[in-house]
Structures are given as C-alpha cells and as structure tokens.
C-alpha atoms as a PDB file:
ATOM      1  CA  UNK A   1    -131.092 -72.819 -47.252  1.00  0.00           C
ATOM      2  CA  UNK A   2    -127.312 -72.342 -46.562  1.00  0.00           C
ATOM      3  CA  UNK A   3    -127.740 -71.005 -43.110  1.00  0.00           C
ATOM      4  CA  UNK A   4    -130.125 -73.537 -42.119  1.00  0.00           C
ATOM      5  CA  UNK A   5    -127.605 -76.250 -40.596  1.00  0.00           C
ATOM      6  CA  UNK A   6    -126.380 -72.607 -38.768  1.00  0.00           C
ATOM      7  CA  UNK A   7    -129.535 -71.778 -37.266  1.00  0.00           C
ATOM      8  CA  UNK A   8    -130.860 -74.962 -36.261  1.00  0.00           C
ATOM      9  CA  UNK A   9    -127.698 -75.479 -34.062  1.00  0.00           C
ATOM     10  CA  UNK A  10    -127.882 -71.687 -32.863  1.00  0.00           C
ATOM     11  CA  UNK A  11    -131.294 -72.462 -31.849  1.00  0.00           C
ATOM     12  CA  UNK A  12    -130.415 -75.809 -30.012  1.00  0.00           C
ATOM     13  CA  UNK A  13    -127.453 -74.464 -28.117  1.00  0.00           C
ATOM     14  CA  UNK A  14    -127.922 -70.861 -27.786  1.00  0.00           C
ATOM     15  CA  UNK A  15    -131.876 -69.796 -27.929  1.00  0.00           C
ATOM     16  CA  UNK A  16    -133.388 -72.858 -26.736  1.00  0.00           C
ATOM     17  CA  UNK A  17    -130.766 -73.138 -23.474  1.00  0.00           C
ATOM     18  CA  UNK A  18    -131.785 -69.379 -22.851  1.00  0.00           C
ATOM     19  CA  UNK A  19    -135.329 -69.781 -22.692  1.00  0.00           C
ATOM     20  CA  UNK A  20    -135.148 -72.677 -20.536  1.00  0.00           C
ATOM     21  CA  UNK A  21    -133.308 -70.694 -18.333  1.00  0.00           C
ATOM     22  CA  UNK A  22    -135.922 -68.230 -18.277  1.00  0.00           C
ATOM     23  CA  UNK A  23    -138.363 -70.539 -17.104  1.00  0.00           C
ATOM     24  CA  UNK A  24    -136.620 -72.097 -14.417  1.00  0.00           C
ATOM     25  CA  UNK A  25    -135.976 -68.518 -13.051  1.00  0.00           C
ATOM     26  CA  UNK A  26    -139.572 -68.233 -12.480  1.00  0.00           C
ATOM     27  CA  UNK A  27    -139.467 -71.352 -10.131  1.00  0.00           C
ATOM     28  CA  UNK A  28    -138.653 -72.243  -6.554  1.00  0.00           C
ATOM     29  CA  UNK A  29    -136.639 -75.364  -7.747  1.00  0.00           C
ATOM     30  CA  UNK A  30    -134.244 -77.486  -5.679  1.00  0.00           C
ATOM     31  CA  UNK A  31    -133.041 -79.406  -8.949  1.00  0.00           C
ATOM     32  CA  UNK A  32    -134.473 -82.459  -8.002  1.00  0.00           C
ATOM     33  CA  UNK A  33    -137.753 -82.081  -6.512  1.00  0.00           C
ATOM     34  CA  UNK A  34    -141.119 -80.761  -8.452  1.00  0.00           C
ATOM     35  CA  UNK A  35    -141.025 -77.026  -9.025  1.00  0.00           C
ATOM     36  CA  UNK A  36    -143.208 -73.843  -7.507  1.00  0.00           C
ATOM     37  CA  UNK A  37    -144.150 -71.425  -9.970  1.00  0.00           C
ATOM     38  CA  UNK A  38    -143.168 -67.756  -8.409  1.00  0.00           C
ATOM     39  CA  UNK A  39    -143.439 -65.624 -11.947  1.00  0.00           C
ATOM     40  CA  UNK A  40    -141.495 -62.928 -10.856  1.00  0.00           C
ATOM     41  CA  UNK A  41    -140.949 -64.065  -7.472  1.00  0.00           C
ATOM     42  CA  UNK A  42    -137.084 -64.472  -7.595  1.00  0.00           C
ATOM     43  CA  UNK A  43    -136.398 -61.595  -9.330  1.00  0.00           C
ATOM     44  CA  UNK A  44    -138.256 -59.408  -6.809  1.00  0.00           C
ATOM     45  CA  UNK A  45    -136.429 -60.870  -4.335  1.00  0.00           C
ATOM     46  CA  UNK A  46    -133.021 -60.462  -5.692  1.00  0.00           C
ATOM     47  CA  UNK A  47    -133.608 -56.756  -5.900  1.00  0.00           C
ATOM     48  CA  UNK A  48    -135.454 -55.868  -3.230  1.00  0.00           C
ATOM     49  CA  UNK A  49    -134.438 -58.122  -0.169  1.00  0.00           C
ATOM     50  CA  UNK A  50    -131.750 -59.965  -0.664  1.00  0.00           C
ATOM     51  CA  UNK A  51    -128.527 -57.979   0.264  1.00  0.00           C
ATOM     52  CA  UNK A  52    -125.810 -60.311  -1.067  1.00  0.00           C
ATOM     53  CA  UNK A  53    -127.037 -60.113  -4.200  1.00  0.00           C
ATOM     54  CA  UNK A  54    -127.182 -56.166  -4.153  1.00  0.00           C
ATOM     55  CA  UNK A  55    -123.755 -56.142  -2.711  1.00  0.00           C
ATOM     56  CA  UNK A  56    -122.588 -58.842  -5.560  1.00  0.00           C
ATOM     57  CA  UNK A  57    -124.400 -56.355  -8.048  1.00  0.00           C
ATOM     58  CA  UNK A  58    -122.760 -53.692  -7.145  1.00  0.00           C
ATOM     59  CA  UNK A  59    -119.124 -55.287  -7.409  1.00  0.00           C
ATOM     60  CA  UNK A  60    -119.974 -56.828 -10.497  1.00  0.00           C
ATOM     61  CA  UNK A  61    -120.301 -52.817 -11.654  1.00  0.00           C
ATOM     62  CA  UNK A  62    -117.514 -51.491 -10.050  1.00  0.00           C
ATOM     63  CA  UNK A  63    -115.200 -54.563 -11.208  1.00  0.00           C
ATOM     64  CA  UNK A  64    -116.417 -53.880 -15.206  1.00  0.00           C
ATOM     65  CA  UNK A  65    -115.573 -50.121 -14.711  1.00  0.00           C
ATOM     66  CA  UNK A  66    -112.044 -50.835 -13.533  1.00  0.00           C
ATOM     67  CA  UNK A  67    -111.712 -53.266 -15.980  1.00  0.00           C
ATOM     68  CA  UNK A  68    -112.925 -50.657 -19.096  1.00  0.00           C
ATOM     69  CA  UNK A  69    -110.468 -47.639 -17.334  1.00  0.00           C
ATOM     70  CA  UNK A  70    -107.877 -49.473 -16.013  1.00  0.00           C
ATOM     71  CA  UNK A  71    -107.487 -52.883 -18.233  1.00  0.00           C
ATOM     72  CA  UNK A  72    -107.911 -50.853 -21.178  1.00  0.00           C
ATOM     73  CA  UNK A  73    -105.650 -47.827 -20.385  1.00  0.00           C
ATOM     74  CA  UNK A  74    -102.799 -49.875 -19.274  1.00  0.00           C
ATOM     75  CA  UNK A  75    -102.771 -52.724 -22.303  1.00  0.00           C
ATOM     76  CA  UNK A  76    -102.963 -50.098 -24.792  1.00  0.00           C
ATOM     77  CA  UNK A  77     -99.854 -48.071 -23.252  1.00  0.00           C
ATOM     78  CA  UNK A  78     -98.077 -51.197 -23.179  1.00  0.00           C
ATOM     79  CA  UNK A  79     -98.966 -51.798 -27.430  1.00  0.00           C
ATOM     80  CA  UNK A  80     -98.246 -48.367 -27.681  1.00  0.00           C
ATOM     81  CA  UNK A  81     -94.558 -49.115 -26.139  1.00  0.00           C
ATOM     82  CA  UNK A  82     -93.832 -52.114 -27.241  1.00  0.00           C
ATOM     83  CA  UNK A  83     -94.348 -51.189 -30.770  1.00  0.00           C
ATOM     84  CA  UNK A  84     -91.568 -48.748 -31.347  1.00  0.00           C
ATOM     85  CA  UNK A  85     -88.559 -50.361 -32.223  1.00  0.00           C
ATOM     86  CA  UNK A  86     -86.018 -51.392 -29.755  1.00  0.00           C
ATOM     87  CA  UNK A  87     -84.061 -54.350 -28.864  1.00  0.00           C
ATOM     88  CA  UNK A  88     -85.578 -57.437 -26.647  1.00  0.00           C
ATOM     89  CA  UNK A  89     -89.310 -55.955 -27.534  1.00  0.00           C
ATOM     90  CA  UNK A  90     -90.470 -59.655 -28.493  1.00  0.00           C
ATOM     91  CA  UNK A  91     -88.896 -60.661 -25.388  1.00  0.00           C
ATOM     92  CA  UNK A  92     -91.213 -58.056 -23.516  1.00  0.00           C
ATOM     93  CA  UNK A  93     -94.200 -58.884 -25.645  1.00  0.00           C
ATOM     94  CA  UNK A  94     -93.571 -62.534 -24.755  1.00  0.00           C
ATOM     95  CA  UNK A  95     -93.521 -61.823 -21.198  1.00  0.00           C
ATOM     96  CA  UNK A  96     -96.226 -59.623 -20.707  1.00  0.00           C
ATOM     97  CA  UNK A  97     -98.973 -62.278 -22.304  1.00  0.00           C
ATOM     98  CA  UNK A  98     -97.219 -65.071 -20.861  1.00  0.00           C
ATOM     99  CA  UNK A  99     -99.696 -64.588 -17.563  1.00  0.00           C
ATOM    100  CA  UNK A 100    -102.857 -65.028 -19.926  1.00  0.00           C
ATOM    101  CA  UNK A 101    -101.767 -68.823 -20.626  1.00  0.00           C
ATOM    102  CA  UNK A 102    -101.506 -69.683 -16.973  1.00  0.00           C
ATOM    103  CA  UNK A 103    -104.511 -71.412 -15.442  1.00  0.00           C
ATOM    104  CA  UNK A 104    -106.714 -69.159 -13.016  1.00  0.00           C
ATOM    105  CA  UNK A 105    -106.141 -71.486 -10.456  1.00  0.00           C
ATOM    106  CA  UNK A 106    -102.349 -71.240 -10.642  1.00  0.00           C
ATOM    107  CA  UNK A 107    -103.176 -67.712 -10.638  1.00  0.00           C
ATOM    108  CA  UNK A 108    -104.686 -67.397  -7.424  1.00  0.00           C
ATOM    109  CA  UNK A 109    -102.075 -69.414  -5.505  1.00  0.00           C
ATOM    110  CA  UNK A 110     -99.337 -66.980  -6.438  1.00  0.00           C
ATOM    111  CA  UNK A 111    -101.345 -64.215  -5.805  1.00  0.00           C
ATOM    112  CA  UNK A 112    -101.875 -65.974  -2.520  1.00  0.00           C
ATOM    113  CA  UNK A 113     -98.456 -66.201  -1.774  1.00  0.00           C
ATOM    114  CA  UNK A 114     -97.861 -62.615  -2.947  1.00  0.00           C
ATOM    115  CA  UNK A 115    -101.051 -61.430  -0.670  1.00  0.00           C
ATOM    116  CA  UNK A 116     -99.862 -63.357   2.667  1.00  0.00           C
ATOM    117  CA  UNK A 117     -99.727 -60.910   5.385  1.00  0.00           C
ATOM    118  CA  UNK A 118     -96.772 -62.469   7.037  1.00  0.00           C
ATOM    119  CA  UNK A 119     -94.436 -63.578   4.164  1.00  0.00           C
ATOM    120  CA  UNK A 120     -96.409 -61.666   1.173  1.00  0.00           C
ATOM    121  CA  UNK A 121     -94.043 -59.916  -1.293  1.00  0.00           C
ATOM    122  CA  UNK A 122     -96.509 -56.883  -0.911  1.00  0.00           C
ATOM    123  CA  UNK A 123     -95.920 -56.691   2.990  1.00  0.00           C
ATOM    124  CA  UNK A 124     -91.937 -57.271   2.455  1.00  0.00           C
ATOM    125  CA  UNK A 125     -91.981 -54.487  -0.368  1.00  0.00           C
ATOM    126  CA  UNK A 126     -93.462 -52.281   2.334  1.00  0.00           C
ATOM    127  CA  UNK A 127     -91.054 -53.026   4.460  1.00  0.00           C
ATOM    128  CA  UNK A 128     -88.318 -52.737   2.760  1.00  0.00           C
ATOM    129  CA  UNK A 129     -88.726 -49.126   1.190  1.00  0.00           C
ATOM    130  CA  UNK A 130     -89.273 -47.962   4.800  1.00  0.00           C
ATOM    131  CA  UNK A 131     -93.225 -47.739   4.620  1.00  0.00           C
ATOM    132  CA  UNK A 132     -95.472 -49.397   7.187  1.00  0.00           C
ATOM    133  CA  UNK A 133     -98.581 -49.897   5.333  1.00  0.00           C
ATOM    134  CA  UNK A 134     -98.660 -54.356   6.209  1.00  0.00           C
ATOM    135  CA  UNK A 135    -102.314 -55.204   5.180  1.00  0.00           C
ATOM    136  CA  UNK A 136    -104.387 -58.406   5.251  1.00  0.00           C
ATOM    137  CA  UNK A 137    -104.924 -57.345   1.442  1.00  0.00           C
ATOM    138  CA  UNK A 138    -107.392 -60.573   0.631  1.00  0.00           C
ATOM    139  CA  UNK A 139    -108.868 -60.521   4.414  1.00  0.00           C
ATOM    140  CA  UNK A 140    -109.808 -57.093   4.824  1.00  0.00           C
ATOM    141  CA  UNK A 141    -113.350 -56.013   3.539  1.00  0.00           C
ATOM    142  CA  UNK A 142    -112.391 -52.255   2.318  1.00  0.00           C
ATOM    143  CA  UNK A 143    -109.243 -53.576   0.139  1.00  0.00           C
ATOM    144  CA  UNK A 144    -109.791 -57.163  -0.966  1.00  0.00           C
ATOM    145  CA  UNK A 145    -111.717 -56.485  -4.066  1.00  0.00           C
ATOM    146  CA  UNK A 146    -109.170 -54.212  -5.304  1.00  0.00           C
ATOM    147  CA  UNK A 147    -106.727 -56.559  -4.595  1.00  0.00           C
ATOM    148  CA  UNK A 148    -108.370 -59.352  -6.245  1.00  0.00           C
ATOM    149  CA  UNK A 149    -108.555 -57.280  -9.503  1.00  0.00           C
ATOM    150  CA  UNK A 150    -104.416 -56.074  -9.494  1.00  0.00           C
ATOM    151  CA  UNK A 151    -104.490 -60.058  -9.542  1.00  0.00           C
ATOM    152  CA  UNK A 152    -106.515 -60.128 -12.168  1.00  0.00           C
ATOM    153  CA  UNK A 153    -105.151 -57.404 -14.633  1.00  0.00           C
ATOM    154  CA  UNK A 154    -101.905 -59.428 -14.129  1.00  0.00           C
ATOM    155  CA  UNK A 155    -103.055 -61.925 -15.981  1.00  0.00           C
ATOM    156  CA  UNK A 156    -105.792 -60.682 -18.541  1.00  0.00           C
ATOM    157  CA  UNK A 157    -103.827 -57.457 -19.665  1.00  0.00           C
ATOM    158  CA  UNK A 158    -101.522 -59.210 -22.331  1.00  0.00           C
ATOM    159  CA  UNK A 159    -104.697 -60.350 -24.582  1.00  0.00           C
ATOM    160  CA  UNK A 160    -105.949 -56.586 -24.896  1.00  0.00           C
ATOM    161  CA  UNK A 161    -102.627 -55.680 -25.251  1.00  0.00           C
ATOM    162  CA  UNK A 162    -101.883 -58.020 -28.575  1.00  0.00           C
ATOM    163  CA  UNK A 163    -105.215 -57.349 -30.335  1.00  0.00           C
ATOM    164  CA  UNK A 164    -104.309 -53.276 -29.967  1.00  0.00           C
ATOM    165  CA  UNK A 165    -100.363 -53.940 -30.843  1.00  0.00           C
ATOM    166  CA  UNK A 166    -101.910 -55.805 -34.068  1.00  0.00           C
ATOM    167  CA  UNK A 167    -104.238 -52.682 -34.623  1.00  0.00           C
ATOM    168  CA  UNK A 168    -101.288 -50.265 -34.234  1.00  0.00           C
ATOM    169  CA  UNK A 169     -99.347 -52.248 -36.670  1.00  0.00           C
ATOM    170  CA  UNK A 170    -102.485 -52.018 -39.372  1.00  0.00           C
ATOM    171  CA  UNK A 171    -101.769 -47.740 -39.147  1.00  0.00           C
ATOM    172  CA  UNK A 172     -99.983 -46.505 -42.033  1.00  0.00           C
ATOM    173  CA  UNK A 173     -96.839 -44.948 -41.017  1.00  0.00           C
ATOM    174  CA  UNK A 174     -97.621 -41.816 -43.598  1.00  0.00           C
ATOM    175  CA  UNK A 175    -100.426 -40.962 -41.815  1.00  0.00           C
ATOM    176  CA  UNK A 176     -98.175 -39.821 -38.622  1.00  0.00           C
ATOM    177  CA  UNK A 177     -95.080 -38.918 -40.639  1.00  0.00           C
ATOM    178  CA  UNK A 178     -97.152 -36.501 -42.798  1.00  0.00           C
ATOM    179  CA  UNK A 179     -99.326 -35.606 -39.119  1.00  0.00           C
ATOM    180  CA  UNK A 180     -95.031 -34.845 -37.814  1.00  0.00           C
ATOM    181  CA  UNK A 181     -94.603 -32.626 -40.804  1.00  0.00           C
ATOM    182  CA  UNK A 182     -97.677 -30.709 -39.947  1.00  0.00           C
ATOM    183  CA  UNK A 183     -96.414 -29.726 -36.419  1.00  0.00           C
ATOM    184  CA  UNK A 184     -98.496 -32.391 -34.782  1.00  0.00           C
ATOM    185  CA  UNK A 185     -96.288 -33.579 -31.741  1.00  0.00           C
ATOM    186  CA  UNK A 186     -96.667 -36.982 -29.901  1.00  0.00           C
ATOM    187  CA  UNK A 187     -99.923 -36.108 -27.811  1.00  0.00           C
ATOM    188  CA  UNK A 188    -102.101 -34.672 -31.060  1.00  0.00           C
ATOM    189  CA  UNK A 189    -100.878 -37.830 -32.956  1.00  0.00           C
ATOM    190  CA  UNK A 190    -101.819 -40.052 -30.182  1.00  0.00           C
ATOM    191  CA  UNK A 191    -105.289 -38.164 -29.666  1.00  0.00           C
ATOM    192  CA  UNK A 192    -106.430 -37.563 -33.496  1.00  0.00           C
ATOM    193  CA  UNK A 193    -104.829 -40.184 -35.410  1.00  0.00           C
ATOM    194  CA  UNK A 194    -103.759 -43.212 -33.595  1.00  0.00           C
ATOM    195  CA  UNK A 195    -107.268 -43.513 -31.498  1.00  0.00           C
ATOM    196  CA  UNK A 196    -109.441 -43.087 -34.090  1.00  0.00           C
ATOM    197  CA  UNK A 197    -107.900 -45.861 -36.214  1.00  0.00           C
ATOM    198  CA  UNK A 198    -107.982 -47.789 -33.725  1.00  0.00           C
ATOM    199  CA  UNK A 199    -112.027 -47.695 -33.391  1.00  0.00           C
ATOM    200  CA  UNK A 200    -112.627 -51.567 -35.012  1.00  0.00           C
ATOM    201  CA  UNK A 201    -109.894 -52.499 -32.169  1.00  0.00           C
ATOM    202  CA  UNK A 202    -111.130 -51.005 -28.996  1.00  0.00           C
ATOM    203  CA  UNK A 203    -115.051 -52.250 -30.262  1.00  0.00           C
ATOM    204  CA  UNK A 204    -113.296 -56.134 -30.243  1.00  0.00           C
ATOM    205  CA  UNK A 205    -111.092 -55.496 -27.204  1.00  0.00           C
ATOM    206  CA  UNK A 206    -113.840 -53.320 -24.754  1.00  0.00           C
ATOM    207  CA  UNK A 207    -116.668 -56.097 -25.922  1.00  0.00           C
ATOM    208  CA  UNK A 208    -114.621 -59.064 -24.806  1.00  0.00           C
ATOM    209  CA  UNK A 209    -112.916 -57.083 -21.513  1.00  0.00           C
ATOM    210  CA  UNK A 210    -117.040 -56.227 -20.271  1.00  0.00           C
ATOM    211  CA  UNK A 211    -118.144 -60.229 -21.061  1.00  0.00           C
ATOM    212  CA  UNK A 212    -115.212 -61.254 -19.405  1.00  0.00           C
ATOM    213  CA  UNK A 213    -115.789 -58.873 -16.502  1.00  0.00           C
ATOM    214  CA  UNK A 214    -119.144 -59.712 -15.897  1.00  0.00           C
ATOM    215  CA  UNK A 215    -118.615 -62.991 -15.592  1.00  0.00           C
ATOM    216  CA  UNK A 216    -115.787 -63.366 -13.630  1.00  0.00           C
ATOM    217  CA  UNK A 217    -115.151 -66.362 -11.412  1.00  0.00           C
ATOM    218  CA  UNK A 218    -112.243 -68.181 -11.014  1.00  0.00           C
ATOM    219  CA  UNK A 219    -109.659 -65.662  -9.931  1.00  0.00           C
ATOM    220  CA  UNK A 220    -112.541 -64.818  -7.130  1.00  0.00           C
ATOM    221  CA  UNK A 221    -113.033 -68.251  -6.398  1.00  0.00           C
ATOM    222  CA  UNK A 222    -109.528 -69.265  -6.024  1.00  0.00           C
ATOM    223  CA  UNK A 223    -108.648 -66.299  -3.927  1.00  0.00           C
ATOM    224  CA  UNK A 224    -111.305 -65.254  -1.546  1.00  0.00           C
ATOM    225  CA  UNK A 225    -114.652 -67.460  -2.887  1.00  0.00           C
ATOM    226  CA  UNK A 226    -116.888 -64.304  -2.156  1.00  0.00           C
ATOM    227  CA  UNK A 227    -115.201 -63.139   1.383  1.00  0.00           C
ATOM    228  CA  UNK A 228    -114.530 -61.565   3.319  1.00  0.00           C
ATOM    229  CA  UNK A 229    -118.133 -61.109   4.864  1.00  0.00           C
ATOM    230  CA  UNK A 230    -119.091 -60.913   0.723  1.00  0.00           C
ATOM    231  CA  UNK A 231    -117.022 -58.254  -0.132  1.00  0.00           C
ATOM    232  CA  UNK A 232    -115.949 -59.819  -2.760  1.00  0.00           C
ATOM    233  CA  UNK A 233    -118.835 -61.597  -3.805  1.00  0.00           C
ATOM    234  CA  UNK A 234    -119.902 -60.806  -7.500  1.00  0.00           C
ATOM    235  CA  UNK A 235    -122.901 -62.028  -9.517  1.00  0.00           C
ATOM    236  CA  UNK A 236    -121.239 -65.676 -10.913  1.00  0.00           C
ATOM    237  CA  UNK A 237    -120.020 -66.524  -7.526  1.00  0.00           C
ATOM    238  CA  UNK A 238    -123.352 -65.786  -6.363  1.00  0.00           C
ATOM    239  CA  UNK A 239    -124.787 -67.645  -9.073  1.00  0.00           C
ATOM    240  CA  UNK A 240    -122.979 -70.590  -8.123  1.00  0.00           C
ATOM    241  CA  UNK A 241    -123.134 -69.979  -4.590  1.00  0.00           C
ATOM    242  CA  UNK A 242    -126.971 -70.090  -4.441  1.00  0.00           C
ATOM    243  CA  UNK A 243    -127.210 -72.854  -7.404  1.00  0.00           C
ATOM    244  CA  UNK A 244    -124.825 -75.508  -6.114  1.00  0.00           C
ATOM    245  CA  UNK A 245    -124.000 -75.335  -2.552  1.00  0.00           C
ATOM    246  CA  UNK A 246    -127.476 -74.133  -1.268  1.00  0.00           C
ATOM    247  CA  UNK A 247    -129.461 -75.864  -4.276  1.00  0.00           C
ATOM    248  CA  UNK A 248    -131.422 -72.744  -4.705  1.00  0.00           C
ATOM    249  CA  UNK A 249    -131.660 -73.499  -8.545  1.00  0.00           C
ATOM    250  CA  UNK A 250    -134.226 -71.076  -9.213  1.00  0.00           C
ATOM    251  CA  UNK A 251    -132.666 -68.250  -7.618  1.00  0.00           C
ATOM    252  CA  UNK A 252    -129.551 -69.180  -9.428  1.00  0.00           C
ATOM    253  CA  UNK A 253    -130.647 -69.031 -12.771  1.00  0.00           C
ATOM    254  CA  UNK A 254    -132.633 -65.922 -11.874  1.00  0.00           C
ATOM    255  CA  UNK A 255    -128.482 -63.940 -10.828  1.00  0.00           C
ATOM    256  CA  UNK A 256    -127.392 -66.254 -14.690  1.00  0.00           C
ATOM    257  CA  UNK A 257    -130.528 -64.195 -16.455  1.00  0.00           C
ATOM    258  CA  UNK A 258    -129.545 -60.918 -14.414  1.00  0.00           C
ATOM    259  CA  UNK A 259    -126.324 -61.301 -15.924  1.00  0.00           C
ATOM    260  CA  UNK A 260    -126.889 -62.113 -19.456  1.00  0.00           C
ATOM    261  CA  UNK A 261    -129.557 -58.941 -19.239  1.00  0.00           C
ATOM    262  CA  UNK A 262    -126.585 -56.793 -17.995  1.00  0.00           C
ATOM    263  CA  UNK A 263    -124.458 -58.380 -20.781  1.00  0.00           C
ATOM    264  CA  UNK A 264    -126.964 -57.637 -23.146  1.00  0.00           C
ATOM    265  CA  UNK A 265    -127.690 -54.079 -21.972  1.00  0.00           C
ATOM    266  CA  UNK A 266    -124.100 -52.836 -22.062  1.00  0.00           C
ATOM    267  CA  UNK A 267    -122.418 -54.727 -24.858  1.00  0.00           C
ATOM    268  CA  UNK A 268    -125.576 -54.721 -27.811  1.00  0.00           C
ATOM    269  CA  UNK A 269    -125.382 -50.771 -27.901  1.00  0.00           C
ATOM    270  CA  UNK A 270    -121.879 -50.372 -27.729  1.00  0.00           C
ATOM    271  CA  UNK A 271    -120.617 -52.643 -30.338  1.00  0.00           C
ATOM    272  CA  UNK A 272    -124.005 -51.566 -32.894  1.00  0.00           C
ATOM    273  CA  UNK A 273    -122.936 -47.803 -31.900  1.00  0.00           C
ATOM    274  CA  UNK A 274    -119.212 -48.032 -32.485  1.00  0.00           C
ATOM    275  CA  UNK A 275    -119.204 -50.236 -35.523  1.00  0.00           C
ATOM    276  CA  UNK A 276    -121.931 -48.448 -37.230  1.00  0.00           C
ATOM    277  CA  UNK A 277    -120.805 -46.748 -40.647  1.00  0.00           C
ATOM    278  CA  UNK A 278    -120.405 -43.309 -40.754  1.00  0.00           C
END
C-alpha cells in the first residue's frame, strides 16, 4: 500500500505518456486535424524509404560509440590524474566541470566562434604552428559531426569525470599498496584493481553517457541544426524536425519511439548485466 502513491504517478507520467505515444505513431497526424490510422505505416517508412532518417540513425550510432570510447576514456584519465595529490588539483577539478554548468546554447556560440573558418581559433592554431589544414569544420559534410562532438565532450566530460574521481576515492589505499608490494607496477594496478572496483561507477556513468547520447539536441541545434546537407542530423533533431516545423506528428513520435526502443535495447542489458551479483 506504500508504493501505491509511487505507482499511480509512475503510471500517469511515465507509462501512460508512453503508450500514448505509441498510438499516435501509428497515425498520419498533423496535430490538429483528425488522424489516419497507418499501423505500421510510419515505421516502415522510416526504415525503408526515408533516407534522412537512416542517415540520422546512423549518426545517432556513431555519436553513442564515440561518446562510450572517447567520453569515457578521457573523463576517467582525467579522475585518474586529478586524484593524486598535487598542488592547485581543486583548481583543475573546478575547471574541468566548470563547462557542464554552461548552457548548451552558450555552448554552441563559442564553439561557433572557435569553428569560424576565417577568424576560428582552430584555423589560427593551424596557422600558427606552420600547418595548412584551414577547414570549414561545421560546413563541411565529412568533418562536421566530429566537430560537433569535440564541442560536445568539452562540455559533458567533467560530470563523468566527478562520479569516477568519487569512485576512485571509495578504493582502499591497502588494496594498491599491498598490490605495490606484490610487484604489481602502475599498469597491472590500473588493469586488475582500480577497474574492477570501479564496476558500480562505470554502470552509473556509461548508463547516463548512452541516454544522454541518444538524445542529443541542443549542442546540434545550436551549431549546425542537422546540416550540412543532414550530416549532422541525428534522431531528436529529426524528431523535432519532422514534428514541429513540418507538423508530421505521427512520423515524429514514430523517430521519439525509435529512440526510446534503442534506449531500451542498449541500456536494460547493460546495467541488469553489470550490476548483477556475482
């Protein structure tokens, strides 16, 4: 009887929302007007004929790969750094999460600035180390989405990178002072001791870097809104593309379903796999 206040609000804001969902996917709906019933019919076309959407499914994949390899690898060598003991490492701490406090919009005008072809720090970096490699980094179709996401591990990396400095921090110094004694050296500590009790860590931090991944937006938005020519087009730009501006509701909330399937798919296993007991 205690969890009933619980559940009836899950079910209001969570399950019912998600079903309702579900059956406007299955409609040709303008938002307005009286809806078509299509069954299917949306999600057969997202996968089969509509080539935005496969391109904005792909990106989507690539983007949550970088972000698990790259996001991940980077934050936790910057825990791992910053917690040794040295002088000014709160001051570093401070400034690496700093960016993760700054609005996404704010975000993407620096990174505009820094991305300008003509007066871009990038371009003048170039320059000034004696390399010509000037790009149109956010205008160019092979490089934008790779630029987008430097821009975006500038700001998301200091969250990861607290939640594993407070899991290094929970590792009993013994452990790796007795591991020393043994003839372990940096590497075989880092490997066998440090990763492993780390597992509760990397289940919280991987979960929330995936969500977040799939369902990136703003930094997208603010930056290139989907271009050039869609190469940076990803499902919730998509989503919002074909919901709001073309009033394509039911295709919209088909790419929303798509996503919470993928979100669903990836996450569910992971975090009942990795937090199972052994």
């Amino acid at each position: 009887m205690f969890l009933v206040p619980a559940f009836v609000i899950y079910v209001a804001v969570i399950v019912i929302p998600i079903l309702y969902s579900l059956f406007i996917s299955m409609h040709d709906w303008n938002g307005v007007g009286e809806m078509k019933f299509l069954g299917l019919g949306n999600y057969i076309q997202l996968f089969t004929a509509d080539e935005v959407f496969q391109k904005s499914l792909v990106n989507t994949i690539i983007w949550v790969l970088l972000t698990i390899v790259v996001t991940t690898s980077i934050s936790l060598l910057f825990a791992v750094m910053l917690n040794k003991k040295f002088a000014g490492r709160t001051l570093f701490r401070g400034l690496l999460y700093f960016p993760c406090v700054i609005a996404p919009i704010a975000v993407s005008i620096i990174w505009r600035w820094m991305y300008d072809p003509n007066i871009g720090f990038f371009n003048w970096f170039f320059d000034a180390i004696g390399l010509s490699y000037r790009q149109t980094w956010i205008s160019d179709p092979k490089v934008s989405l790779y630029a987008l996401f430097v821009a975006a591990i500038w700001q998301m990396i200091g969250q990861p990178m607290i939640l594993f400095l407070a899991g290094l921090q929970t590792i009993p110094g013994e452990i790796q002072e007795a591991a020393f004694i043994d003839g372990a050296n940096s590497i075989q500590q880092f490997f066998r001791i440090t990763i492993p009790m780390l597992k509760e860590t990397f289940v919280m931090v991987l979960a929330t870097l995936i969500v977040n991944a799939i369902n990136v937006y703003d930094i997208i938005c603010g930056l290139t809104n989907g271009g050039p020519n869609n190469a940076t087009q990803v499902l919730s730009t998509y989503m919002y593309t074909q919901t709001f501006q073309y009033n394509h509701v039911g295709t919209g909330t088909a790419v929303a379903c798509v996503m919470l399937l993928i979100s669903l798919v990836v996450i569910v296993p992971y975090v009942s796999f990795s937090a199972r007991d052994e």
